[in-house]
N, C-alpha and C. Protein backbone atom coordinates (compact mmCIF):
# COMPACT_ATOMS: atom_id res chain seq x y z
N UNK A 1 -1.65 13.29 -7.99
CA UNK A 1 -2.08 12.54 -6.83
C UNK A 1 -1.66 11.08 -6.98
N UNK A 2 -1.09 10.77 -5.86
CA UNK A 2 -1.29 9.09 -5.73
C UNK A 2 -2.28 8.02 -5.81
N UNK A 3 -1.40 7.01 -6.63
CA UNK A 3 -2.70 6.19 -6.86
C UNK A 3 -3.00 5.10 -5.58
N UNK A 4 -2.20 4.54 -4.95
CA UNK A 4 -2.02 3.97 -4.11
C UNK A 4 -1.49 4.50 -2.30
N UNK A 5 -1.81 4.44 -1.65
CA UNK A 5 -1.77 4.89 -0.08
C UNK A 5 -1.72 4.12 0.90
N UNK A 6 -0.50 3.90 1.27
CA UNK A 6 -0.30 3.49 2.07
C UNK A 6 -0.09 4.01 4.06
N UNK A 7 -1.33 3.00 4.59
CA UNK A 7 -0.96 3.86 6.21
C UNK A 7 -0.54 2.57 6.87
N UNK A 8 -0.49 2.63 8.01
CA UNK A 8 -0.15 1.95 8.91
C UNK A 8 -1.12 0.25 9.28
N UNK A 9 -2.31 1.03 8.86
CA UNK A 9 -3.20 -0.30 9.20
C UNK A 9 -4.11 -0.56 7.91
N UNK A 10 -3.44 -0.14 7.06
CA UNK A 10 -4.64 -0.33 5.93
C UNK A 10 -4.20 0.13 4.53
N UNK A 11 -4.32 0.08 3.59
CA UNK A 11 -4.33 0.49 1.97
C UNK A 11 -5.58 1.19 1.93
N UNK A 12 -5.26 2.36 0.96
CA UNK A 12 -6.52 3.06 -0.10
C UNK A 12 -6.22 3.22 -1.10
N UNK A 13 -6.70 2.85 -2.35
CA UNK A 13 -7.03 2.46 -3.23
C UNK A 13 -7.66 3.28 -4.12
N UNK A 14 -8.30 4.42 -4.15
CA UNK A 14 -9.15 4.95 -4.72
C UNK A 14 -9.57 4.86 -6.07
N UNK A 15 -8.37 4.91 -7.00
CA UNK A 15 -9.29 4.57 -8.49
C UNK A 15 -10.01 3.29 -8.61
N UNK A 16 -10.05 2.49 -7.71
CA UNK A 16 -10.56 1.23 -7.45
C UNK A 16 -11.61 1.09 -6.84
N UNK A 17 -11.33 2.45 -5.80
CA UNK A 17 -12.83 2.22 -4.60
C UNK A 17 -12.40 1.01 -4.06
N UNK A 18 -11.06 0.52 -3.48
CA UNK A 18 -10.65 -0.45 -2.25
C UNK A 18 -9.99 0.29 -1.58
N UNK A 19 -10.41 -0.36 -0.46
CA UNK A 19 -9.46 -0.29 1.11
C UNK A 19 -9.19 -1.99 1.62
N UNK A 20 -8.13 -1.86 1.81
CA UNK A 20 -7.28 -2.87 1.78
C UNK A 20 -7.23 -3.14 3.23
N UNK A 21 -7.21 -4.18 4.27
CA UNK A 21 -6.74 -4.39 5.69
C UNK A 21 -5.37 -4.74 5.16
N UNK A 22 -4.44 -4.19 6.54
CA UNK A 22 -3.07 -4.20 6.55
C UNK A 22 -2.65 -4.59 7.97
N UNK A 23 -1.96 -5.57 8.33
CA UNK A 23 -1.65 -5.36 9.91
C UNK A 23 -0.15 -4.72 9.54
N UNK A 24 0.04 -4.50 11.35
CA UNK A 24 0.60 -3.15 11.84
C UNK A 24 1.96 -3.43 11.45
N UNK A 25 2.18 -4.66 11.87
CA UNK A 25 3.84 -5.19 11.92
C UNK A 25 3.62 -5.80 10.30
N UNK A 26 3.41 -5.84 9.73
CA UNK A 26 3.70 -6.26 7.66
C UNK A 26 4.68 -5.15 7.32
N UNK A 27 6.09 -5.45 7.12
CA UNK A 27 6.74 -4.49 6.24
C UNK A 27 6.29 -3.88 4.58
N UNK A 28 6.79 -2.97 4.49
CA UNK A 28 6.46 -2.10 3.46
C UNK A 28 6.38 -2.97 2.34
N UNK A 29 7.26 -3.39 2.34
CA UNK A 29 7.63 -4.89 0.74
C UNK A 29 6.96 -5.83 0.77
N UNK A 30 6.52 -5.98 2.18
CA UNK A 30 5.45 -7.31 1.77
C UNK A 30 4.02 -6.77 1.29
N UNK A 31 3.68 -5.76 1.77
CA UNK A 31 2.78 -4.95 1.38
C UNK A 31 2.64 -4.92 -0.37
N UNK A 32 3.36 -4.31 -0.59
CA UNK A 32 3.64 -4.05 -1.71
C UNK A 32 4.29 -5.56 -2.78
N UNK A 33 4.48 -6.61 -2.24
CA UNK A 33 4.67 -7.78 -2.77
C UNK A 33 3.24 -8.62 -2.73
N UNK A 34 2.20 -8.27 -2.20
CA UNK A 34 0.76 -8.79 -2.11
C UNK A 34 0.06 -7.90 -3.38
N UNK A 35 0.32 -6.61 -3.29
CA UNK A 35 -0.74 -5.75 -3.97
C UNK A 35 0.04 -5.96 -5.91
N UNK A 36 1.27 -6.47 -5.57
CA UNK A 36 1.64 -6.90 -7.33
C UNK A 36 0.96 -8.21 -7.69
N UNK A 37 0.71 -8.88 -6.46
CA UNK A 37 0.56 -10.54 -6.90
C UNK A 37 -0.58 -10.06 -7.26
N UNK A 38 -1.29 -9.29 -6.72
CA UNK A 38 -2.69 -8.94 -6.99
C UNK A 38 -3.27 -8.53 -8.44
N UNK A 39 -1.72 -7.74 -9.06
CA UNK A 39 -2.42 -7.30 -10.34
C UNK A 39 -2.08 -5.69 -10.35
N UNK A 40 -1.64 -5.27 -9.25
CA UNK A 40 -1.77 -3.96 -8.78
C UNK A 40 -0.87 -2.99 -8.93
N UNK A 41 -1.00 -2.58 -10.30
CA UNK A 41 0.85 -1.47 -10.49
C UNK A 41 1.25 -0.73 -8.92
N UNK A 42 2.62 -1.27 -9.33
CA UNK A 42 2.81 -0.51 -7.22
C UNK A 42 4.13 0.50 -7.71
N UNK A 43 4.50 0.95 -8.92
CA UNK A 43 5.41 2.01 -9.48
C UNK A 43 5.91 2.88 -8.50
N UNK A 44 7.23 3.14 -8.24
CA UNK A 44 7.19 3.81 -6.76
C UNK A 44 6.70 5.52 -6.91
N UNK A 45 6.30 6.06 -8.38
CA UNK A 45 5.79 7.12 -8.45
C UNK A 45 4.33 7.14 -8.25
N UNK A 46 3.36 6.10 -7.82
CA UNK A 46 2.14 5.86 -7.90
C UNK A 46 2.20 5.53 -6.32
N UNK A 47 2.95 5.21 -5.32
CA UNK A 47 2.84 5.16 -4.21
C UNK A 47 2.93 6.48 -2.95
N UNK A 48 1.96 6.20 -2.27
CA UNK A 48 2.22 7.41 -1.39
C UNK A 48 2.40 6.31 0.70
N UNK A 49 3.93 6.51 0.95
CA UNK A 49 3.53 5.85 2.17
C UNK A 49 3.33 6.83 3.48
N UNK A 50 2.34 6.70 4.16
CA UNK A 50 2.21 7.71 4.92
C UNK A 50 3.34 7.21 6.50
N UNK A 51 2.73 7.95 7.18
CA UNK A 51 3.74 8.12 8.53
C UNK A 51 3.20 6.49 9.64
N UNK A 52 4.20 5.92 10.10
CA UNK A 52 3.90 4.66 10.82
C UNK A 52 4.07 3.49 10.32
N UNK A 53 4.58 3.33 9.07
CA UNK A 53 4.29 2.62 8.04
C UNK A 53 6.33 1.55 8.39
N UNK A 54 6.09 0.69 8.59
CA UNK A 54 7.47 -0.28 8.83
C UNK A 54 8.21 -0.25 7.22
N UNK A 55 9.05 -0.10 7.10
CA UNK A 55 9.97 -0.06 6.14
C UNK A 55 11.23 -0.67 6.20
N UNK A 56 11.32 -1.32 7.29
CA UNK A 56 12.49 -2.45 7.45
C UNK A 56 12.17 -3.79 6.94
């Protein structure tokens, strides 16, 4: 299972017990360039991005 989840409007987090706010238009990298500053292994085998999710 993934450790990290990514949707469209939000992060889950679960071994953490966070949910993250996400707006709609944040590309995937910035996403994922917040949750490293954070501390937050973002390994692309620990990521799951779901459907809606900007990747440009």
């Amino acid at each position: 299972m993934k450790r990290i989840h990514i949707w469209e409007n939000h992060v889950s987090i679960p071994h953490l017990d966070l949910v993250l706010v996400r707006p709609a238009t944040e590309r995937l990298s910035e996403t994922l360039g917040s949750l490293s500053r954070m501390g937050i292994d973002t390994r692309a085998d620990d990521v799951e991005v779901h459907e809606h999710v900007r990747t440009d």
